[in-house]
Structure formats: structure tokens, C-alpha cells
PDB file of N, CA and C in Angstrom:
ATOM      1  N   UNK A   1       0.820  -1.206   0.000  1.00  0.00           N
ATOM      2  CA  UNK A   1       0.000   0.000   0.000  1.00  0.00           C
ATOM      3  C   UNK A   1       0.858   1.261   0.000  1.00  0.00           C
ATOM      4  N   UNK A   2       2.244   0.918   0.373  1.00  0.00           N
ATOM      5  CA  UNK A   2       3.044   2.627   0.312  1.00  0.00           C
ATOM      6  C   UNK A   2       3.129   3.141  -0.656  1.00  0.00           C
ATOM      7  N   UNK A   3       3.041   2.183  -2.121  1.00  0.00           N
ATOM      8  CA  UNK A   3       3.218   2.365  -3.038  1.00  0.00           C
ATOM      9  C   UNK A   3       2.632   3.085  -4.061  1.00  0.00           C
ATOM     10  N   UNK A   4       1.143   2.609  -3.287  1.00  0.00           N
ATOM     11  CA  UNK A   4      -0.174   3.525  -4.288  1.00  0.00           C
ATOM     12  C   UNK A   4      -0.016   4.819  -4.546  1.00  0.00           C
ATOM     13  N   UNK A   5      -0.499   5.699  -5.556  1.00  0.00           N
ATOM     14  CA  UNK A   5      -0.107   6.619  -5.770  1.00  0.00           C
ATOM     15  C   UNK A   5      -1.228   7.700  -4.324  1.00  0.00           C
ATOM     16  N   UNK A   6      -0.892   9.012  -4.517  1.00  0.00           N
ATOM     17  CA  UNK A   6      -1.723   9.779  -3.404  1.00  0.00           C
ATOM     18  C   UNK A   6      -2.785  10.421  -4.421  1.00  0.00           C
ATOM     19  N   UNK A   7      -3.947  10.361  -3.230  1.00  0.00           N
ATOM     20  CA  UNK A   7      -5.231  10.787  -4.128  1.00  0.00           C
ATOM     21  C   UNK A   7      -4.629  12.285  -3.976  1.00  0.00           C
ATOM     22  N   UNK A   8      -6.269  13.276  -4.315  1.00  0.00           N
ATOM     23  CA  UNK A   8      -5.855  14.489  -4.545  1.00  0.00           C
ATOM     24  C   UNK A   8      -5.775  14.861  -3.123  1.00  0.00           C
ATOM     25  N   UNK A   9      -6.667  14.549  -2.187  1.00  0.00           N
ATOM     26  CA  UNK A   9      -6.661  15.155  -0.740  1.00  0.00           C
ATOM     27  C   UNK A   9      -5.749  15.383   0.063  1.00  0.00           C
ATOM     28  N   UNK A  10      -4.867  13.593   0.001  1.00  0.00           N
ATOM     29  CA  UNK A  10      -3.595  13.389   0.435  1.00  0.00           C
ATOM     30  C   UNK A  10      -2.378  14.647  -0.164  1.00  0.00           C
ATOM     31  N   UNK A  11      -2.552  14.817  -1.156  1.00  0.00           N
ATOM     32  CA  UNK A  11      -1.273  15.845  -1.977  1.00  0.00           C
ATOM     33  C   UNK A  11      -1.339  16.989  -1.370  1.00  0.00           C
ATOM     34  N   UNK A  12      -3.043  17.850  -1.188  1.00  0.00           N
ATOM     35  CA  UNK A  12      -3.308  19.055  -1.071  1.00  0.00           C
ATOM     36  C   UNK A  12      -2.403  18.762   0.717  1.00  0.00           C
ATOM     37  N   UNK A  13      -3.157  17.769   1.505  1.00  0.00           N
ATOM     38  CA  UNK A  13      -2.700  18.128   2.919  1.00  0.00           C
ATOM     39  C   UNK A  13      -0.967  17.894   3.249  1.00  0.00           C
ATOM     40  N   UNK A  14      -0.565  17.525   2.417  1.00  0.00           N
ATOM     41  CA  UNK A  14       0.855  17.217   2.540  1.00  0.00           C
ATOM     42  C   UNK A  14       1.801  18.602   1.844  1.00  0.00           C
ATOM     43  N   UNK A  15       0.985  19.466   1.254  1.00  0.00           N
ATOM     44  CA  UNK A  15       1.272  20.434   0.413  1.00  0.00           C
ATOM     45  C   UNK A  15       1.187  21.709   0.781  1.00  0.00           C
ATOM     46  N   UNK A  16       0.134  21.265   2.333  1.00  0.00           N
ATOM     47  CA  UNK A  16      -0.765  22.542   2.543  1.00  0.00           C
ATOM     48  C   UNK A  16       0.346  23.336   3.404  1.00  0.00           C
ATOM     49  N   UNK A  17       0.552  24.595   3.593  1.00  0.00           N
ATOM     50  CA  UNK A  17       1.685  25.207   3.965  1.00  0.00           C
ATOM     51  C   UNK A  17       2.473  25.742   3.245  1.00  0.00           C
ATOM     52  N   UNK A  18       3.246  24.699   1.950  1.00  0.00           N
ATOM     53  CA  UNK A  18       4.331  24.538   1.597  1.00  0.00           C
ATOM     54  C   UNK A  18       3.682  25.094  -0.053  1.00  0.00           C
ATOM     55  N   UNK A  19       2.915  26.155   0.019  1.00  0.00           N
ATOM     56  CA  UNK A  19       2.717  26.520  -1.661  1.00  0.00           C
ATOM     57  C   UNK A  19       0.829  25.788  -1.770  1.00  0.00           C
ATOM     58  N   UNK A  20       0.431  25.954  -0.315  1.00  0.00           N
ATOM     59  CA  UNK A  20      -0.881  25.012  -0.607  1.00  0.00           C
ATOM     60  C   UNK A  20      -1.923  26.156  -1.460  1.00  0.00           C
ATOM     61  N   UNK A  21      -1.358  27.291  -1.303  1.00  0.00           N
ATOM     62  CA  UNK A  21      -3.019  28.112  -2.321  1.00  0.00           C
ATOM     63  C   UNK A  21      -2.687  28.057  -3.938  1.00  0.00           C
ATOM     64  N   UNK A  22      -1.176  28.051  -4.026  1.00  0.00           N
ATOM     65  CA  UNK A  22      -0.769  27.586  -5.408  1.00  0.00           C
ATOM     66  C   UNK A  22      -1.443  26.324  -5.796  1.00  0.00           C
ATOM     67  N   UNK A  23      -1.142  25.195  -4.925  1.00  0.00           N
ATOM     68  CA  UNK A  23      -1.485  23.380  -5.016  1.00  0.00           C
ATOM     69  C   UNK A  23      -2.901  23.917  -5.519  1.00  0.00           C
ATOM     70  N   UNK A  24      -4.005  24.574  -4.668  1.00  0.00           N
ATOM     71  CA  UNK A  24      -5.354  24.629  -5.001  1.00  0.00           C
ATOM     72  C   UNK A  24      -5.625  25.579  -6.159  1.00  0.00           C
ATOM     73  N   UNK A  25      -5.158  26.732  -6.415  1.00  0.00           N
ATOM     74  CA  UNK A  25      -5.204  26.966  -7.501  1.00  0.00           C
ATOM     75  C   UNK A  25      -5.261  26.418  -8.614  1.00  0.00           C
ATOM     76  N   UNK A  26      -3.718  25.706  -8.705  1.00  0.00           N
ATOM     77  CA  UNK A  26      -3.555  24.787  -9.828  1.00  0.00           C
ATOM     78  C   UNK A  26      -4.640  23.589 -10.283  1.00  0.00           C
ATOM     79  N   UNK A  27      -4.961  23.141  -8.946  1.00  0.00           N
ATOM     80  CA  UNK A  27      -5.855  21.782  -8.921  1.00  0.00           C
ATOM     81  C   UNK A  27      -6.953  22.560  -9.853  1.00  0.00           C
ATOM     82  N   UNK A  28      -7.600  23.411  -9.120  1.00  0.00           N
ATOM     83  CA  UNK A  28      -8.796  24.059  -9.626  1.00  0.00           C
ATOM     84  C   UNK A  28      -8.810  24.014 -11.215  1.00  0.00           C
ATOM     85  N   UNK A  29      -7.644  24.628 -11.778  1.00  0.00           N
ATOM     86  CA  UNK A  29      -6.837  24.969 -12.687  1.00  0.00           C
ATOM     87  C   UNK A  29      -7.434  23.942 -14.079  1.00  0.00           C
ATOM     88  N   UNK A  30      -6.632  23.006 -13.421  1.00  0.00           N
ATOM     89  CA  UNK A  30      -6.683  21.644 -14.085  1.00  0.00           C
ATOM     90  C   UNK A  30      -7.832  20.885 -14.322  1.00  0.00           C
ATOM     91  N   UNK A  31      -8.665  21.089 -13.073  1.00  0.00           N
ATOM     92  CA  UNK A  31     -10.480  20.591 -12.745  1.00  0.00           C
ATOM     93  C   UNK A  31     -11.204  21.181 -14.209  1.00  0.00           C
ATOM     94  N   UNK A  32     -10.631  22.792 -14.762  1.00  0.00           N
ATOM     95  CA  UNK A  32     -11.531  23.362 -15.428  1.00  0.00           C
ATOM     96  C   UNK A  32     -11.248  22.813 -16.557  1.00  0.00           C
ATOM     97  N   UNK A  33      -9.783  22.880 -16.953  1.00  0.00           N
ATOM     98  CA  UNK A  33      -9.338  21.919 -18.319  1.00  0.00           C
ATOM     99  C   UNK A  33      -9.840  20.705 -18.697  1.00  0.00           C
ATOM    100  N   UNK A  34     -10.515  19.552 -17.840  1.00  0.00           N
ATOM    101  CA  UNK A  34     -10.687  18.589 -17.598  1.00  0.00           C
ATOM    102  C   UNK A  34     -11.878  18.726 -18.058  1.00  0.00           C
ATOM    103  N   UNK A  35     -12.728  19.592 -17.418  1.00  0.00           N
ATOM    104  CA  UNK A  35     -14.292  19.739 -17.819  1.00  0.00           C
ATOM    105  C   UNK A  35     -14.295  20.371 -19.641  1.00  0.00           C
ATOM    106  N   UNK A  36     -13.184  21.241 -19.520  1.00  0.00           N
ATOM    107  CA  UNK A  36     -13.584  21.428 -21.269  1.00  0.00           C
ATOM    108  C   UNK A  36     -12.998  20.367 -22.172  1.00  0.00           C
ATOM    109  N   UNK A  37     -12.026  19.685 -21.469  1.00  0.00           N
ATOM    110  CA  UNK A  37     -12.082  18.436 -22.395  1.00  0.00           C
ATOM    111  C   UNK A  37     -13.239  17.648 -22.817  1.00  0.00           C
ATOM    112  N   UNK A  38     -13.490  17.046 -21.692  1.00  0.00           N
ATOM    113  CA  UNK A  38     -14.722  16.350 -21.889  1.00  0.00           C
ATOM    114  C   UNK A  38     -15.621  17.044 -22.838  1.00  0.00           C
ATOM    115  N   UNK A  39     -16.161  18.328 -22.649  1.00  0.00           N
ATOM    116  CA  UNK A  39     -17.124  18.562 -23.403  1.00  0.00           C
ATOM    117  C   UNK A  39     -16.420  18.575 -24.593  1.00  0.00           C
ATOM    118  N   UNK A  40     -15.494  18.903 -25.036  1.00  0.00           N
ATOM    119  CA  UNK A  40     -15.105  18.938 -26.744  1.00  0.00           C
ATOM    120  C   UNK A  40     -15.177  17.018 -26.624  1.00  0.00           C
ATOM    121  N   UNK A  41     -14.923  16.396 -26.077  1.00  0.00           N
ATOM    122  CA  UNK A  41     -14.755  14.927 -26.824  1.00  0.00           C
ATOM    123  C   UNK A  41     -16.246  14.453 -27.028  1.00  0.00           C
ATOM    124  N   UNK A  42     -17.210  14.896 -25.876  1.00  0.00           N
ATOM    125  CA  UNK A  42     -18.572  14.847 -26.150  1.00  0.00           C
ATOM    126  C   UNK A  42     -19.102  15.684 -27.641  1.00  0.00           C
ATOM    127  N   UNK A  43     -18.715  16.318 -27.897  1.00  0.00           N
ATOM    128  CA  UNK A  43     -18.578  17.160 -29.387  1.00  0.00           C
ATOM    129  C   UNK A  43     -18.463  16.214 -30.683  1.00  0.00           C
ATOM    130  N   UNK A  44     -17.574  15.748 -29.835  1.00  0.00           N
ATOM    131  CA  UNK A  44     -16.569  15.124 -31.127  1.00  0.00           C
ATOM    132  C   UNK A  44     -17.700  13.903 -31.311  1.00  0.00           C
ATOM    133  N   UNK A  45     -18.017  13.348 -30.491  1.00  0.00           N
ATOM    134  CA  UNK A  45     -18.827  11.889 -30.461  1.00  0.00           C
ATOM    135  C   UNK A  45     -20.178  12.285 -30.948  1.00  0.00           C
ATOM    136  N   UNK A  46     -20.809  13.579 -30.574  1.00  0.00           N
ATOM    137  CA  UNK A  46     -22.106  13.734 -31.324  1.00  0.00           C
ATOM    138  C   UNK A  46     -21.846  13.609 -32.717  1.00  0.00           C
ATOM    139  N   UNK A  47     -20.868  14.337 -33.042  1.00  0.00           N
ATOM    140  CA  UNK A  47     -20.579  14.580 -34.305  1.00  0.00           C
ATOM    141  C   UNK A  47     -20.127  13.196 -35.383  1.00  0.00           C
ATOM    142  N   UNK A  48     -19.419  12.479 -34.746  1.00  0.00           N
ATOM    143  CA  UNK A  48     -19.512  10.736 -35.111  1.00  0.00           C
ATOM    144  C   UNK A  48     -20.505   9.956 -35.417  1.00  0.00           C
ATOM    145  N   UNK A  49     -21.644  10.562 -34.844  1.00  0.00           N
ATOM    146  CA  UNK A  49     -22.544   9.294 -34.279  1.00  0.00           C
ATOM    147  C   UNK A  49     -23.537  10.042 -35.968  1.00  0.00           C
ATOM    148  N   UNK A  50     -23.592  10.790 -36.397  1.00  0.00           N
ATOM    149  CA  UNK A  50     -24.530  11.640 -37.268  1.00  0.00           C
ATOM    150  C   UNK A  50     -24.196  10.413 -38.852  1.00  0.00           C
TER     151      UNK A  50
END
């Protein structure tokens, strides 16, 4: 189990202090990229399916 990688919670609290509003920023950051991915691949698949 030491091995598993760390979820996001684990990172933020191990982080927190040390650059933690950056860590959440970034996370946030990344959360939003994530969501416009998806919707362009959902795009992409309507557009397949025609």
C-alpha cells in the first residue's frame, strides 16, 4: 500500500503550507481543463454518431 499513488486530498494536505493556495489553484486549474475536455470529446462523439 506505500506504493499507491496519493489521491488528490492526500497531496493538497501534505502540500498545505508549503505553496498550498498555489497546489489549489492549480488543482482548480486543471479541474476546469478537464471539464472542457470532456465537453469537446462529447462534441466530437455527437458529431460521429450523425
Amino acid at each position: 500500500q506505500a506504493d499507491s499513488p496519493a489521491t488528490v486530498e492526500q497531496t493538497e494536505e501534505k502540500e498545505e503550507g508549503l505553496g498550498g493556495v498555489a497546489w489549489s489553484k492549480r488543482l482548480e486549474e486543471m479541474e476546469k481543463r478537464q471539464t472542457r475536455i470532456e465537453a469537446l470529446l462529447e462534441e466530437i462523439a455527437r458529431g460521429m454518431r450523425k
